[in-house]
C-alpha atoms as a PDB file:
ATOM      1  CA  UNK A   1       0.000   0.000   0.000  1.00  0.00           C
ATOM      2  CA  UNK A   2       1.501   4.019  -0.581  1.00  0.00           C
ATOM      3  CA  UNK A   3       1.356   6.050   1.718  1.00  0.00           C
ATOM      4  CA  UNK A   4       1.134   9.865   0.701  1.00  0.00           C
ATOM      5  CA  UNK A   5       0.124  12.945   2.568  1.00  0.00           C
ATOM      6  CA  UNK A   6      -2.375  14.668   1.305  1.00  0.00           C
ATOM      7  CA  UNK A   7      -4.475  18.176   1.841  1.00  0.00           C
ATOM      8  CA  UNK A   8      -8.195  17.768   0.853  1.00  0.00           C
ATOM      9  CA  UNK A   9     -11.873  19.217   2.250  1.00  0.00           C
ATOM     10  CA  UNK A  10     -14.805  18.568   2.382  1.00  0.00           C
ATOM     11  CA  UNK A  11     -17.616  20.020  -0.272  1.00  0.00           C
ATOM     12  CA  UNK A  12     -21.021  20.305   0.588  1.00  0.00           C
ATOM     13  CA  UNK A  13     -22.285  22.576  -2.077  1.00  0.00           C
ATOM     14  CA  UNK A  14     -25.796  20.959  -3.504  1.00  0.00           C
ATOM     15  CA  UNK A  15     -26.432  18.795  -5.179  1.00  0.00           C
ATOM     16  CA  UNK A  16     -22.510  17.335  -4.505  1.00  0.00           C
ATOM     17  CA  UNK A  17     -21.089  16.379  -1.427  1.00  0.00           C
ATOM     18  CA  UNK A  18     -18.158  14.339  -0.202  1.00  0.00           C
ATOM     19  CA  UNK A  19     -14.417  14.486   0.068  1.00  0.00           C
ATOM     20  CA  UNK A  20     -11.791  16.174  -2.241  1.00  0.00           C
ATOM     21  CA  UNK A  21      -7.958  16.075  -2.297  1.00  0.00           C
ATOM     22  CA  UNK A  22      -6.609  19.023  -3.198  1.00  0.00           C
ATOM     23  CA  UNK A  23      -2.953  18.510  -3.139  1.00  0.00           C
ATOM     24  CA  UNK A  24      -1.455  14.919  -2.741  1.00  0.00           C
ATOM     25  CA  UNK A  25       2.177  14.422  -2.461  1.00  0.00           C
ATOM     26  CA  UNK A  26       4.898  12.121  -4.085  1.00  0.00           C
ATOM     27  CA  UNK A  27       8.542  11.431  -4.303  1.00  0.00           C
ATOM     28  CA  UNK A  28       8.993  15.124  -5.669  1.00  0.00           C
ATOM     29  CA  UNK A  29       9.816  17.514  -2.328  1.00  0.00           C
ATOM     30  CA  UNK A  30       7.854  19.665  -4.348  1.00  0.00           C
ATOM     31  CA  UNK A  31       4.401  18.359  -3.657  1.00  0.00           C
ATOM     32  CA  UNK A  32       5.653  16.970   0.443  1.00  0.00           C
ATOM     33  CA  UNK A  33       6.181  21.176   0.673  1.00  0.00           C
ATOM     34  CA  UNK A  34       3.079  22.129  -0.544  1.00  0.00           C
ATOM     35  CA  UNK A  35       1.223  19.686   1.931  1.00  0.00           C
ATOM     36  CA  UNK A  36       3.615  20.658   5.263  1.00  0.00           C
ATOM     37  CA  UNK A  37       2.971  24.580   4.298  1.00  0.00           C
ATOM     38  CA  UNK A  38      -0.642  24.270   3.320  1.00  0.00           C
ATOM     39  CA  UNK A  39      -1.329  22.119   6.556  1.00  0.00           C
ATOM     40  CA  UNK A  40       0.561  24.669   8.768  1.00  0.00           C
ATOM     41  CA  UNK A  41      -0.966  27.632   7.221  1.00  0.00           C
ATOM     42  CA  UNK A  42      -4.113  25.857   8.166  1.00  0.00           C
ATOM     43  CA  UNK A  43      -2.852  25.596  11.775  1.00  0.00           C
ATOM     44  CA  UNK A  44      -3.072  21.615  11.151  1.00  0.00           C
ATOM     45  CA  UNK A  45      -0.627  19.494  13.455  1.00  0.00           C
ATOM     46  CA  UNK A  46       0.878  17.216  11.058  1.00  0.00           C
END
């Protein structure tokens, strides 16, 4: 099984609802970056 890290939300605008990843990371630093800042900019313990 991989195991990424991932920054996603929730959408309940009607007639959708459920659960979207935004950003989902990968081998690149890159993406891990953009998950670690987007989470702490979100004041999400990680």
């Amino acid at each position: 099984m991989d195991k990424r890290s991932y920054v996603g939300m929730t959408v309940d605008v009607k007639p959708h609802f459920g659960f979207v990843p935004a950003v989902i990371s990968n081998e690149d630093s890159t993406n891990q970056s953009a998950v670690i800042l987007t989470c702490r900019r979100l004041a999400i313990a990680i």
